[in-house]
Protein backbone atom coordinates (compact mmCIF):
# COMPACT_ATOMS: atom_id res chain seq x y z
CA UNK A 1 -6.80 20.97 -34.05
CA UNK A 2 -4.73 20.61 -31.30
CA UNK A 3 -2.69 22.92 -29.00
CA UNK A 4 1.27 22.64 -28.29
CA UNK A 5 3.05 23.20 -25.15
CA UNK A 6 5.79 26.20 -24.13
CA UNK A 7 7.15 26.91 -21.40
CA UNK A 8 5.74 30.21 -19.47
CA UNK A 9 9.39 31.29 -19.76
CA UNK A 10 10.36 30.99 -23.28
CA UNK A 11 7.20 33.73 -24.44
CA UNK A 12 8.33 37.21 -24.06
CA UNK A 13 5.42 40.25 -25.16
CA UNK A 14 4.29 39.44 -28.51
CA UNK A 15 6.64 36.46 -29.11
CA UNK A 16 7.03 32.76 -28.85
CA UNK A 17 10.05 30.31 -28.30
CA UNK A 18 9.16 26.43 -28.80
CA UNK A 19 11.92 23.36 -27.94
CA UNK A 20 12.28 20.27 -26.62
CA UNK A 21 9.40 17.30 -27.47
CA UNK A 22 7.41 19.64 -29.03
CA UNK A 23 10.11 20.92 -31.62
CA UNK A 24 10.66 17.51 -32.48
CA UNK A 25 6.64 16.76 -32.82
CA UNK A 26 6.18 19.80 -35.05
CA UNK A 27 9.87 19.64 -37.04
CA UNK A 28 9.97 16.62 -38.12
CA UNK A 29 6.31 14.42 -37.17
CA UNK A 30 4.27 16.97 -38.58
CA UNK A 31 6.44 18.72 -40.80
CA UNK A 32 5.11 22.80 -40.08
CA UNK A 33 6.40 25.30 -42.12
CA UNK A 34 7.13 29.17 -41.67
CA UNK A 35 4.00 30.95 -42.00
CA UNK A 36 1.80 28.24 -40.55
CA UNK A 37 -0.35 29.17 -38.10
CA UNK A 38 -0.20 26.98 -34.60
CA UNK A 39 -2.32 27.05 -31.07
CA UNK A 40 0.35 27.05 -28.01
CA UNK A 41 -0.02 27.04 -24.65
CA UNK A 42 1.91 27.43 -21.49
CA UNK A 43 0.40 24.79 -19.50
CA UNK A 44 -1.21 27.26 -16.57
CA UNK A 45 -3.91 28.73 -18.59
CA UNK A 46 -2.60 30.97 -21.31
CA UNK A 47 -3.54 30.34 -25.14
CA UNK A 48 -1.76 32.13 -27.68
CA UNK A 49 -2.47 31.63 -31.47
CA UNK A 50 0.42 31.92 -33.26
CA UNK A 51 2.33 32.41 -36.83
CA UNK A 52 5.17 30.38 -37.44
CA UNK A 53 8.40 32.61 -37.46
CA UNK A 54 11.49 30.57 -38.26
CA UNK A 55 12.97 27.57 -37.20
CA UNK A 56 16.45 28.20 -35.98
CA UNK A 57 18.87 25.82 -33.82
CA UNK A 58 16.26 23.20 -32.70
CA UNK A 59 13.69 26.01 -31.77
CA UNK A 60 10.57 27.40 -33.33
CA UNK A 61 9.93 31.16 -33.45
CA UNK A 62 6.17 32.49 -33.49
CA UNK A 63 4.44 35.67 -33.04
CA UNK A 64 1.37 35.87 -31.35
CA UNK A 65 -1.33 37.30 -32.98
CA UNK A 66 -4.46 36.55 -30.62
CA UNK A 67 -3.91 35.26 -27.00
CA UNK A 68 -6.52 33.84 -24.52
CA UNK A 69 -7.12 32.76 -20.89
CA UNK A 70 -8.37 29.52 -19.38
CA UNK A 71 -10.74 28.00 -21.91
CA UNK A 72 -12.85 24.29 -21.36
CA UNK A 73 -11.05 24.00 -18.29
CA UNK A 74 -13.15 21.90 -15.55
CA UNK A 75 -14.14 24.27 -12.68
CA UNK A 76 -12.88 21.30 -10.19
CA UNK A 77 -9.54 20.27 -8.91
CA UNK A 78 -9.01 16.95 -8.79
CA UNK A 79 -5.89 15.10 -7.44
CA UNK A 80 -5.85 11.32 -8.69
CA UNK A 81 -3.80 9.03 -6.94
CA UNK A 82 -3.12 5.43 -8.83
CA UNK A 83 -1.70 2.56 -7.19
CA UNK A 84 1.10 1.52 -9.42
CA UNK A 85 0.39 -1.62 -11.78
CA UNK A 86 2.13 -4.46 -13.23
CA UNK A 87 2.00 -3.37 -16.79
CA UNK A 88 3.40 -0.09 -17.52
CA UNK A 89 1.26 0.21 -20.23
CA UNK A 90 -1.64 0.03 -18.91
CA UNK A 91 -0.80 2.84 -15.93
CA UNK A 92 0.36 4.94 -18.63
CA UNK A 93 -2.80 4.62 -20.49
CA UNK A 94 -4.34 5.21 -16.86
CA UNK A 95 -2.71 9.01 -16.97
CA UNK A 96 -2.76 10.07 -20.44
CA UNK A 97 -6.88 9.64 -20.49
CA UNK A 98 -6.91 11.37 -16.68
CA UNK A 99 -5.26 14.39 -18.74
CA UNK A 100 -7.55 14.47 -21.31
CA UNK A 101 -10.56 14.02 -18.71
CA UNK A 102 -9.43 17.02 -16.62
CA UNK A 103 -7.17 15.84 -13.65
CA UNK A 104 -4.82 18.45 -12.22
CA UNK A 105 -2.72 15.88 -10.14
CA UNK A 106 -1.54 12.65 -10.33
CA UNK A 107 0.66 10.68 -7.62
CA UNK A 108 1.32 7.19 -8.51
CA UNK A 109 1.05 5.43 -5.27
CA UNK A 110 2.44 2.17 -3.68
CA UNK A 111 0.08 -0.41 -1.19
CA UNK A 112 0.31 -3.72 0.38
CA UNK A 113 -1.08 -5.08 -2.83
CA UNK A 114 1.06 -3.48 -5.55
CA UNK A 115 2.48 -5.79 -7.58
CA UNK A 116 5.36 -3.38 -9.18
CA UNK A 117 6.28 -1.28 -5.74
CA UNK A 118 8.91 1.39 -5.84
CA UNK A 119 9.86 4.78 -6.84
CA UNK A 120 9.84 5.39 -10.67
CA UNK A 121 13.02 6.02 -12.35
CA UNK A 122 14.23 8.97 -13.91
CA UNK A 123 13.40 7.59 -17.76
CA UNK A 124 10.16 6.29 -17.00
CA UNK A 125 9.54 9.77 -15.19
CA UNK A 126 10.18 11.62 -18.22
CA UNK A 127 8.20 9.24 -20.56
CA UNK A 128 5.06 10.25 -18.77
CA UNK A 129 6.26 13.56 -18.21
CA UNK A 130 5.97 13.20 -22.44
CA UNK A 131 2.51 11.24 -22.27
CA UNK A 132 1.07 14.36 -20.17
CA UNK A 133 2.22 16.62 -22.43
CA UNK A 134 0.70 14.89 -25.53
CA UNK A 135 -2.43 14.35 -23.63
CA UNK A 136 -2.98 17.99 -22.50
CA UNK A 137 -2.37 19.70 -26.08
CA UNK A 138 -4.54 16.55 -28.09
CA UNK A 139 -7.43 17.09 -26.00
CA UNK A 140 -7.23 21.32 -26.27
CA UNK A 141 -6.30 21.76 -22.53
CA UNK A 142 -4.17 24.96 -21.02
CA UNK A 143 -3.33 23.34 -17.91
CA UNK A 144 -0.71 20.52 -17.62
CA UNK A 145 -1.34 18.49 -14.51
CA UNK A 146 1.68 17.73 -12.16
CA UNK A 147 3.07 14.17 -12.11
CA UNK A 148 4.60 13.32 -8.63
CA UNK A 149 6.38 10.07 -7.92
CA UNK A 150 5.76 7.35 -5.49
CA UNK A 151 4.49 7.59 -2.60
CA UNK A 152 2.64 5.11 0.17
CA UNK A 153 -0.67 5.20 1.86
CA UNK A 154 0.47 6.60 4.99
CA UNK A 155 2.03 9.64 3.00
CA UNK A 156 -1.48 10.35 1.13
CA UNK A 157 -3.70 12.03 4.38
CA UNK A 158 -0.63 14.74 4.74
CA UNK A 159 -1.33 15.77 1.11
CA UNK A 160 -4.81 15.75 1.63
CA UNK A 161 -5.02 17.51 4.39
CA UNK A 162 -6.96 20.53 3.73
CA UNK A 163 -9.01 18.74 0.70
CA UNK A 164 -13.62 19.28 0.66
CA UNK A 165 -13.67 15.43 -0.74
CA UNK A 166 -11.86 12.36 -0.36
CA UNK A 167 -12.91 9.75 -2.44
CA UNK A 168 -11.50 5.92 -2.60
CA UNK A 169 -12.88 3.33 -5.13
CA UNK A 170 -13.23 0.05 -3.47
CA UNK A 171 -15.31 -2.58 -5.09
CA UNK A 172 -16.57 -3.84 -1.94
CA UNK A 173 -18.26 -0.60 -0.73
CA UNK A 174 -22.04 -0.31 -0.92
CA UNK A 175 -23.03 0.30 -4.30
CA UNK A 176 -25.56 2.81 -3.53
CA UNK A 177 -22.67 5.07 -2.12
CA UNK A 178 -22.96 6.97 -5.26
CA UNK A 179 -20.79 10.57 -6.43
CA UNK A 180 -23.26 13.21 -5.42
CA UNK A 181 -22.58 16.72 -6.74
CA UNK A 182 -19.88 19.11 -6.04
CA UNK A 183 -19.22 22.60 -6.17
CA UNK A 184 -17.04 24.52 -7.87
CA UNK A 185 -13.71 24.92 -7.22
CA UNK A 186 -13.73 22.40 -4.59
CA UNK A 187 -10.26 19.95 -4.02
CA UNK A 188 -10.85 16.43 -4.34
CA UNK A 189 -8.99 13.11 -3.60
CA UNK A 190 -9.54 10.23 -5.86
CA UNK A 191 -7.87 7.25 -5.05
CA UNK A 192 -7.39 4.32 -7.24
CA UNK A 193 -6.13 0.88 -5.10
CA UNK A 194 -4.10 -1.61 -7.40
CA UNK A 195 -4.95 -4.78 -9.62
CA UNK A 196 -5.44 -7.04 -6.21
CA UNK A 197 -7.77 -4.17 -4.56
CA UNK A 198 -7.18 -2.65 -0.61
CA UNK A 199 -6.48 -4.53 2.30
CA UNK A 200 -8.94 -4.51 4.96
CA UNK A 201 -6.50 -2.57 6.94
CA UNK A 202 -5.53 -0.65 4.30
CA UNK A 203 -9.18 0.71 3.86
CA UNK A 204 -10.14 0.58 7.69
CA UNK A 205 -7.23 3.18 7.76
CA UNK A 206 -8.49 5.23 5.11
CA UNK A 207 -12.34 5.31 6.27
CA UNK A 208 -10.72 6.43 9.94
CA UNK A 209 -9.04 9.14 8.45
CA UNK A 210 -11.40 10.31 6.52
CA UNK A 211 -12.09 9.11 3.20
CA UNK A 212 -15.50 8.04 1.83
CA UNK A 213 -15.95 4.41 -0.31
CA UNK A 214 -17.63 4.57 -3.29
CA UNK A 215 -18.43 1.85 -5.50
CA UNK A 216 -19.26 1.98 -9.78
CA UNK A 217 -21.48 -1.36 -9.06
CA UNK A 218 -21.29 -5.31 -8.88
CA UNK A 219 -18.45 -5.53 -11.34
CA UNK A 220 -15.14 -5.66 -10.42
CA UNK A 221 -13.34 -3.31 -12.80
CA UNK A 222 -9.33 -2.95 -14.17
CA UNK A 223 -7.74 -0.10 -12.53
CA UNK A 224 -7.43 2.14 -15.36
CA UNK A 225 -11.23 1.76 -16.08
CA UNK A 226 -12.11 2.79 -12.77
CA UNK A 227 -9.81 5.21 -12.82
CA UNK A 228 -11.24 6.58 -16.07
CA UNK A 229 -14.69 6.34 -15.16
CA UNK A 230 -14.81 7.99 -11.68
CA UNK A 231 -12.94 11.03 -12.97
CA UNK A 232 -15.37 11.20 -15.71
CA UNK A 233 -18.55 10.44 -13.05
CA UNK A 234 -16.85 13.60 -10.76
CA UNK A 235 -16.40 16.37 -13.27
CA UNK A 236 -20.24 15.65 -14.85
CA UNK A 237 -21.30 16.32 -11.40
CA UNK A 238 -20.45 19.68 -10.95
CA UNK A 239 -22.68 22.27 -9.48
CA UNK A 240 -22.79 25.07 -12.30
């Protein structure tokens, strides 16, 4: 099972409009029918199951017969941002398994040692703009997380601002700096340095303004992994 995205806009009392990627996804990939049933959700919490209606002028028509509100959703908010890497692949990867995980944010970010600097363009905006998408309704979420584009170091602390945690992975910190527990609710900052790591005054800038180093051990691991892990490390450690 897996749940399908609408937006809030195109659902209207006990009815359903679906377009876009997932019309195509559930046209012609899948091949639904009228009269099968689907799980949709509007990306900000609300579930709606749903009877296939008709499919009329690259749209989907549904009735809702059952909806529901915020379910498996991690009682965290976490914003990720990931330097930018030289294989596109591999950030993409990076994001789709940060949906599934439970971020709510995601800023790709540029620093001194980026190897692919620069802002995204609009294509490869809307190709993880797809990835997200996919991510949130394959792993049963109702929230889809917010993709911003690039944006430097300096810009990161005026995000921040008002955040409980800030959180940078640098593989030269202590390794007994471990995650501790947080509560719920709180806003955290996870940030994710690129393939050749922070420069020393790139993370003498961060500790000054804030932001705690944590370490996942001896290794030195990929970007993505660390990425991956410390998201999954943070929401297993929240306070119930």
């Amino acid at each position: 099972m897996e749940y399908y995205y609408t937006h809030k806009s195109n659902i209207k009392d006990d009815e359903l409009i679906i377009d876009e990627i997932e019309y195509e996804h559930l046209s012609k990939v899948l091949r639904k029918k009228s009269g099968d049933r689907i799980t949709v959700t509007d990306g900000e919490l609300g579930i709606f199951e749903c009877i296939i209606k008709s499919f009329t002028n690259k749209k989907i028509y549904c009735i809702i017969i059952k909806k529901k509100h915020d379910l498996y959703e991690p009682q965290i908010n976490i914003t990720l941002f990931l330097s930018l890497l030289k294989n596109q692949d591999r950030f993409e990867f990076a994001v789709e398994k940060a949906v599934e995980i439970g971020v709510k944010r995601i800023f790709a970010i540029s620093t001194a040692h980026t190897i692919k600097s620069g802002i995204l363009s609009n294509e490869k905006m809307k190709r993880i703009e797809k990835i997200i998408i996919r991510a949130m309704g394959q792993s049963m979420r109702c929230f889809l997380p917010s993709f911003y584009n690039t944006v430097s170091l300096n810009n990161i602390n005026k995000i921040t601002r008002d955040y409980d945690y800030k959180i940078v992975m640098y593989e030269h910190s202590d390794i007994k700096n471990r995650f501790d527990y947080f509560k719920q609710n709180s806003n955290i900052a996870l940030l994710i340095g690129p393939e050749g790591g922070f420069s020393e005054k790139e993370i003498t800038y961060l500790i000054d303004t804030g932001w705690a180093t944590f370490s996942l051990g001896n290794r030195k691991l990929r970007s993505e992994t660390a990425a991956i892990i410390s998201l999954f490390e943070i929401i297993n450690r929240i306070i119930k």
